[in-house]
Protein backbone atom coordinates (compact mmCIF):
# COMPACT_ATOMS: atom_id res chain seq x y z
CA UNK A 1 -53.13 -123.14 -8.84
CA UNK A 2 -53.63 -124.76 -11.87
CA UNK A 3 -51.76 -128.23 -12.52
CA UNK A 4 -50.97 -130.04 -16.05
CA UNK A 5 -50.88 -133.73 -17.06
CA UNK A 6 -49.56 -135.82 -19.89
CA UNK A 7 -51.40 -139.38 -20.22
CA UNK A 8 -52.04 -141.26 -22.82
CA UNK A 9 -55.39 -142.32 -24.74
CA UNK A 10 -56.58 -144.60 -27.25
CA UNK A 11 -57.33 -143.72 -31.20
CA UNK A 12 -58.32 -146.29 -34.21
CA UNK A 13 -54.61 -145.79 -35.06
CA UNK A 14 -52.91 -146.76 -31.65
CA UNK A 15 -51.99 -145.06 -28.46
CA UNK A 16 -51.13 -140.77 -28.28
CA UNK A 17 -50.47 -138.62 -26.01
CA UNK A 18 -52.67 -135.50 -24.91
CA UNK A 19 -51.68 -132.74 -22.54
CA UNK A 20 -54.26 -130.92 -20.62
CA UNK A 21 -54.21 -128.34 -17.82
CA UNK A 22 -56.69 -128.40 -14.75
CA UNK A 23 -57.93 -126.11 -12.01
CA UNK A 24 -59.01 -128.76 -8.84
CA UNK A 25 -60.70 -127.29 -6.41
CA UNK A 26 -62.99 -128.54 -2.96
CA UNK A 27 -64.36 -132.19 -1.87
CA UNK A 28 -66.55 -134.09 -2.56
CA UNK A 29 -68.07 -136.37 -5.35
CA UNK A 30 -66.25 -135.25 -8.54
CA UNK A 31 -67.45 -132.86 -10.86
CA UNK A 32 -65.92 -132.35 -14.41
CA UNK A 33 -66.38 -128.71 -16.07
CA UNK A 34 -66.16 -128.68 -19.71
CA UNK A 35 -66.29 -124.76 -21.15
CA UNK A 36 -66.71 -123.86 -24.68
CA UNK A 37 -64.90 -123.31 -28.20
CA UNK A 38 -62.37 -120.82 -27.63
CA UNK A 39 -62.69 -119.89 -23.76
CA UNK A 40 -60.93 -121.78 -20.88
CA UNK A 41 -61.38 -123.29 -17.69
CA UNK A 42 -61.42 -119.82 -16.23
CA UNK A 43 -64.99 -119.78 -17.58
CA UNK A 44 -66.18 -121.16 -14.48
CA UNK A 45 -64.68 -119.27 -11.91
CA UNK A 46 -67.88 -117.48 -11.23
CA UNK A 47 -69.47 -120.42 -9.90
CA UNK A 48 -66.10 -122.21 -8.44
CA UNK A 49 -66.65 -120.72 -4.94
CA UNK A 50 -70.54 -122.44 -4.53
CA UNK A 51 -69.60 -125.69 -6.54
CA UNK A 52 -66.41 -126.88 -4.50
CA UNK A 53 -68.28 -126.57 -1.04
CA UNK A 54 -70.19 -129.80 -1.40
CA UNK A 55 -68.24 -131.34 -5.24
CA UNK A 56 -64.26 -132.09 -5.63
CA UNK A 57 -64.64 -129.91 -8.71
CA UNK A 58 -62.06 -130.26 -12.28
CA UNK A 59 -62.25 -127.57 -14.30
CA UNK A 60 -60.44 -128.52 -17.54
CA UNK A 61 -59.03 -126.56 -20.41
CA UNK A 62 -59.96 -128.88 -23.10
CA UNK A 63 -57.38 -129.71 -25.89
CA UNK A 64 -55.90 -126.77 -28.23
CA UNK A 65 -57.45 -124.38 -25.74
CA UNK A 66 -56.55 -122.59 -23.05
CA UNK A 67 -53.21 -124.11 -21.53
CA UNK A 68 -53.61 -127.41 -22.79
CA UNK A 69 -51.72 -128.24 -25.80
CA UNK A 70 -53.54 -129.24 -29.16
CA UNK A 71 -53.97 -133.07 -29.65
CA UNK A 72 -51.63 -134.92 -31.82
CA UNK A 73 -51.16 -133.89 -35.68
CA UNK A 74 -53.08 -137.34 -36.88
CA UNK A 75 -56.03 -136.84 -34.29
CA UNK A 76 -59.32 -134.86 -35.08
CA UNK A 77 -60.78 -132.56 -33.11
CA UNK A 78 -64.34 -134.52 -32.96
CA UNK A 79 -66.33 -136.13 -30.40
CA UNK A 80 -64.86 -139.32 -31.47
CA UNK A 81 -61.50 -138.19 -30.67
CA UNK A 82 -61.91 -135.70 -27.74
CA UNK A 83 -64.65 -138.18 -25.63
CA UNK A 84 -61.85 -140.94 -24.97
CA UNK A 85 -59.46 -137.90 -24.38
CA UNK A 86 -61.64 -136.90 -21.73
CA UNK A 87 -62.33 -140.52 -20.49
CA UNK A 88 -58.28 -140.74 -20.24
CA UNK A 89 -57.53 -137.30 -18.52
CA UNK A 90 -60.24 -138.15 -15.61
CA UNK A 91 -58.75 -142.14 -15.21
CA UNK A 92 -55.41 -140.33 -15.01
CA UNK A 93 -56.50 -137.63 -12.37
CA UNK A 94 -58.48 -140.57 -9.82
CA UNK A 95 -61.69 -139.13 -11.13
CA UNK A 96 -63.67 -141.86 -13.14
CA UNK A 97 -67.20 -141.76 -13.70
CA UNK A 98 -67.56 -137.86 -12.55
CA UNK A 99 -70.70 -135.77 -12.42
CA UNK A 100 -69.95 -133.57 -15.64
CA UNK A 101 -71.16 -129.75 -16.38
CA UNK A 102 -70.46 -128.70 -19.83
CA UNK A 103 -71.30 -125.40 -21.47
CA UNK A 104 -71.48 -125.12 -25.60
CA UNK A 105 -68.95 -127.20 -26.93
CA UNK A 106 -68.51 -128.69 -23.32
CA UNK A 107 -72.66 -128.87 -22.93
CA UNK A 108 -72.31 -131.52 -26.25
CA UNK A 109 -69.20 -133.07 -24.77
CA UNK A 110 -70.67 -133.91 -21.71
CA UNK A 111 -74.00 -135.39 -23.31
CA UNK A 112 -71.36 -138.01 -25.61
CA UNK A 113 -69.66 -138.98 -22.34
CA UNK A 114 -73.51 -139.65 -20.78
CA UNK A 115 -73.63 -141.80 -24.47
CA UNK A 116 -70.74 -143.46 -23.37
CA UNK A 117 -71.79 -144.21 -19.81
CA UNK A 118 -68.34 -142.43 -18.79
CA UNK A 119 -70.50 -140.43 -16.04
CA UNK A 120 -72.96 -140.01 -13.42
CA UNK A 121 -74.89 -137.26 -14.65
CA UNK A 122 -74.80 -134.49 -17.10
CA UNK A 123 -75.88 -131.11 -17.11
CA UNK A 124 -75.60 -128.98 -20.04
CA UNK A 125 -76.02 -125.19 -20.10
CA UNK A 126 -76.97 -124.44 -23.74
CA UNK A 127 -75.21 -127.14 -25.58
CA UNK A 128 -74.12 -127.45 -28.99
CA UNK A 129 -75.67 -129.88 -31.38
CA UNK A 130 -79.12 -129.32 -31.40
CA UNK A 131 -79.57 -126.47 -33.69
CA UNK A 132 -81.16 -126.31 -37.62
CA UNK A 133 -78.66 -125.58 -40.21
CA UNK A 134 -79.17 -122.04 -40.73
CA UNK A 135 -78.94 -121.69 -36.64
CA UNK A 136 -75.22 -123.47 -37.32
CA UNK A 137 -74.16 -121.42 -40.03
CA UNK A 138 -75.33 -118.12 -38.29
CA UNK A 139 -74.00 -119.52 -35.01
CA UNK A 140 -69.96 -120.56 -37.00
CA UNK A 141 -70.03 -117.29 -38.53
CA UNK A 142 -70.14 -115.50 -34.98
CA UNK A 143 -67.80 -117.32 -34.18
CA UNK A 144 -65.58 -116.43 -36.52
CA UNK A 145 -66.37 -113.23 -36.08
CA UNK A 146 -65.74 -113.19 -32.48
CA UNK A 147 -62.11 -114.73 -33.08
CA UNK A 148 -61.53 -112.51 -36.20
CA UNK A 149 -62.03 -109.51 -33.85
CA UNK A 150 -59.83 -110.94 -30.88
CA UNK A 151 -56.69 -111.76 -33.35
CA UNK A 152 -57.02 -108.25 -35.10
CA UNK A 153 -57.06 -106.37 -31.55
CA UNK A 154 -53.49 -105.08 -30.26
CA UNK A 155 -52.96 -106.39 -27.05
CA UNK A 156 -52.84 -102.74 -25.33
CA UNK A 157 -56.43 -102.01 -27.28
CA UNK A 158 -57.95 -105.10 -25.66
CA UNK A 159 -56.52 -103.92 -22.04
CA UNK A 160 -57.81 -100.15 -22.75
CA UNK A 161 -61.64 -101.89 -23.64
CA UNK A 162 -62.08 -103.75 -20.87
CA UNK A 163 -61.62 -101.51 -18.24
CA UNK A 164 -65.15 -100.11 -19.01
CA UNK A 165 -68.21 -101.45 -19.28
CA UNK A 166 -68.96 -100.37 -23.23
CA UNK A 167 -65.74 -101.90 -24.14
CA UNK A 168 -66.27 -105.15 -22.16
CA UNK A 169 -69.76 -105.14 -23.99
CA UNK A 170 -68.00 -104.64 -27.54
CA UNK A 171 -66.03 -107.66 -26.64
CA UNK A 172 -67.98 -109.72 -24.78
CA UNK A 173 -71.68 -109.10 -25.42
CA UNK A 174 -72.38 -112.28 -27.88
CA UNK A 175 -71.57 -114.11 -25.06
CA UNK A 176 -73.06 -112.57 -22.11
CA UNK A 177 -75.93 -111.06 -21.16
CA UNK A 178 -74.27 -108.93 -18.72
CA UNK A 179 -70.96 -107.86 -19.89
CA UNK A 180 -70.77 -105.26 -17.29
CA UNK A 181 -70.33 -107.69 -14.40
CA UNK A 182 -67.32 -109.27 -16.26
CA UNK A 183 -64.04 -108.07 -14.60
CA UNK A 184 -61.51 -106.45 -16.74
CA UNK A 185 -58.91 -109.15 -16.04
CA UNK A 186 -61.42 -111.84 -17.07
CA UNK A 187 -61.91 -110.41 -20.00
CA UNK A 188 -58.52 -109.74 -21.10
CA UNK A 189 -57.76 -113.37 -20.52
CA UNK A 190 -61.01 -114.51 -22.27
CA UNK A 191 -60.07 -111.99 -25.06
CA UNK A 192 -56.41 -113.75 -25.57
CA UNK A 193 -57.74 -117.44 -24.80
CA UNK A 194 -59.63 -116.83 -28.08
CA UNK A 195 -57.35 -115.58 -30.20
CA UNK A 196 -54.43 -117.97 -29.20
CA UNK A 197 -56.69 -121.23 -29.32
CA UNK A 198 -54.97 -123.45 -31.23
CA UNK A 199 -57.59 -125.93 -31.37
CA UNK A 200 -60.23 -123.17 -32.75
CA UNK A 201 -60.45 -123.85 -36.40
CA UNK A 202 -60.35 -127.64 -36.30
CA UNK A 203 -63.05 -127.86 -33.73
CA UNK A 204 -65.34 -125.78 -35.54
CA UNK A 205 -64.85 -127.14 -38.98
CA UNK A 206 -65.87 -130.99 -37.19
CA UNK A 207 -69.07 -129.33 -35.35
CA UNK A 208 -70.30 -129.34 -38.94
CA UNK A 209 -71.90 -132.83 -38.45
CA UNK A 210 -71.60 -132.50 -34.60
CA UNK A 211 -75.70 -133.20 -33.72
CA UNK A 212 -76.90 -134.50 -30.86
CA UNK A 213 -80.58 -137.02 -31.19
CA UNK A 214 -80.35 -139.65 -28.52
CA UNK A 215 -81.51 -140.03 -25.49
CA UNK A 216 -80.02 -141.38 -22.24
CA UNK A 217 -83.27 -142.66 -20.43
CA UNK A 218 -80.43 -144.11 -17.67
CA UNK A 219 -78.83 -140.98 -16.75
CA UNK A 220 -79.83 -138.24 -15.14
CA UNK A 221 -79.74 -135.25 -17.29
CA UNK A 222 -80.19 -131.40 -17.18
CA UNK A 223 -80.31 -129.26 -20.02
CA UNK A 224 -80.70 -125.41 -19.11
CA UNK A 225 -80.91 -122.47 -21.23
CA UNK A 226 -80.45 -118.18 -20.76
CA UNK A 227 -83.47 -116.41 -22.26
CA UNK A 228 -80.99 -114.02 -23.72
CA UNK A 229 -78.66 -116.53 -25.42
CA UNK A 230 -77.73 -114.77 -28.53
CA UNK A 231 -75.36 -117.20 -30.35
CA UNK A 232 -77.78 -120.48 -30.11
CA UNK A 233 -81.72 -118.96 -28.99
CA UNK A 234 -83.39 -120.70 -26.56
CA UNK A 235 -85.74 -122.76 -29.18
CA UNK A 236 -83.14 -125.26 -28.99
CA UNK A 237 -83.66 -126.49 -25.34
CA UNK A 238 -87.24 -127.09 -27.03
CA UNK A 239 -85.78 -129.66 -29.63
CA UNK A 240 -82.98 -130.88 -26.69
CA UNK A 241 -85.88 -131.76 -24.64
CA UNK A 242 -87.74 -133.59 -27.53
CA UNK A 243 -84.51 -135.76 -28.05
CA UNK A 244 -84.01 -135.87 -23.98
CA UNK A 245 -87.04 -136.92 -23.10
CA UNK A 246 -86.53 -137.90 -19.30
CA UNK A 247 -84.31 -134.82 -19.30
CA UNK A 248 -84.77 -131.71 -16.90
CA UNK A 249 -85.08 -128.55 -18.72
CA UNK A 250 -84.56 -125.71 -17.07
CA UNK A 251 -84.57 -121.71 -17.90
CA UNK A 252 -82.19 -119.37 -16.92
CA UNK A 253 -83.69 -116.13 -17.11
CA UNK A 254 -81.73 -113.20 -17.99
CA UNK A 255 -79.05 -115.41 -18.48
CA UNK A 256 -76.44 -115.30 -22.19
CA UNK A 257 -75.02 -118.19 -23.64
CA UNK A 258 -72.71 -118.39 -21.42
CA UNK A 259 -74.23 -118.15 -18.17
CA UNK A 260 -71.77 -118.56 -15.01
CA UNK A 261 -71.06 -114.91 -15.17
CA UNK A 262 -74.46 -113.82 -15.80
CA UNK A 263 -76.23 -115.47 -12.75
CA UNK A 264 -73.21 -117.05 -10.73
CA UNK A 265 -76.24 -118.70 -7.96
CA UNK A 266 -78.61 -119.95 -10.15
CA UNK A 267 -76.23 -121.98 -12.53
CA UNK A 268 -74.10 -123.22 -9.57
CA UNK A 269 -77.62 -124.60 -7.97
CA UNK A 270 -78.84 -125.95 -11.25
CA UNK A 271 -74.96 -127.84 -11.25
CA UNK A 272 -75.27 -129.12 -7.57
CA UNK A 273 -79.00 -130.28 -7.86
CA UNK A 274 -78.58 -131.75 -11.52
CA UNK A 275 -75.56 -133.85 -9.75
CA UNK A 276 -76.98 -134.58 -6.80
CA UNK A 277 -79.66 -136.97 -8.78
CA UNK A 278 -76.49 -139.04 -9.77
């Protein structure tokens, strides 16, 4: 059952408040789960079964997304702002310096907290910052796309799609390489995180500088990548690794950008063994 927590974190301008809601699951060393722009935690159900046998897994919805509430009216929605955020929200739930897992947005979150030496390890399923600029434009205007599509959608329509497996391709397909094998529930839920993220438009208009370059030759890092990734191609591990040097890179065939659903035991193993070396 999912939990919330208000704590407090710090900004250039003094103290706020942030609000986020959690899914904690198994035992274990603790493993933070970071999903990407516009989903929520539920992202990484898939994988939630294999993870919390041997990792006290939180799996957060990260601020203006999901469940959580947005951050504060005079905070940005950059890695400057959302890293201590994070930092905070795992002080205030006993879990400092966790093993993190990020995907997309979450993928480039979790590399700045390996910057900040705020965890043990990092693993990073297609992250975000390491593309050219016309692989970010093309990349923001999917997703724009992708939210235009989920805010024009009636409710009923988006129920009525995903109960086959065309219509959860329609909606789902830029995503995953596998649509099929999403459940209709999941979907609908993904469908509506997306169109009611309140965090969407700020995020993406401060990924416009958002790249990653440095390495962290004192961590150990894993950056892993789906063949099929549609919305940032697989070329990118290629310049990840360049900046990562002493990082693991690791292919996940068949796999879409975002790969928990697509191959539920390969991503959970890549997790566990990318932790384990922390």
């Amino acid at each position: 059952m999912p939990a919330r927590i208000t704590f407090a974190f710090e900004t250039p301008r003094g103290r706020r408040t942030a609000s986020l809601t959690y899914e904690r699951r198994g035992a274990g060393e603790p493993l933070l789960l970071l999903h990407g722009i516009g989903h929520h935690w539920q992202a990484w159900e898939p994988v939630l079964d294999v993870l919390t046998a041997e990792r006290d897994v939180i799996a957060v919805d990260l601020p203006g997304f999901g469940a959580s509430d947005g951050l504060p009216p005079d905070c940005a929605y950059d890695l400057a702002t959302v890293t201590p955020v994070l930092s905070a929200f795992c002080a205030a739930v006993g879990a400092e310096r966790p093993h993190v897992a990020g995907n997309s947005l979450g993928g480039l979150l979790a590399l700045q907290l390996g910057r900040e030496k705020a965890v043990r390890s990092v693993t990073a399923l297609s992250p975000a910052g390491f593309w050219s600029e016309s692989e970010r434009r093309y990349a923001f205007g999917t997703l724009r796309a992708m939210r235009g599509a989920a805010r024009s959608l009636s409710v009923p329509l988006i129920g009525r799609l995903s109960r086959t497996a065309a219509g959860r391709t329609v909606l789902t397909s830029t995503i995953y390489a596998r649509p099929g094998r999403r459940s209709p529930e999941a979907v609908v839920a993904e469908t509506l995180a997306l169109r009611g993220a309140t965090g969407f438009h700020q995020t993406l208009a401060t990924g416009r500088d958002a790249l990653f370059r440095d390495d962290l030759p004192s961590l150990p890092v894993t950056v892993a990548w789906g063949t099929r990734d549609r919305l940032l191609p697989p070329r990118q591990g290629v310049r990840a690794k360049r900046a990562l040097p002493g990082a693991r890179l690791v292919r996940l065939p068949g796999c879409g950008h975002v790969p928990m659903n697509d191959d539920p035991a390969l991503v959970a193993r890549v997790i566990l063994d990318g932790s384990a070396a922390g």
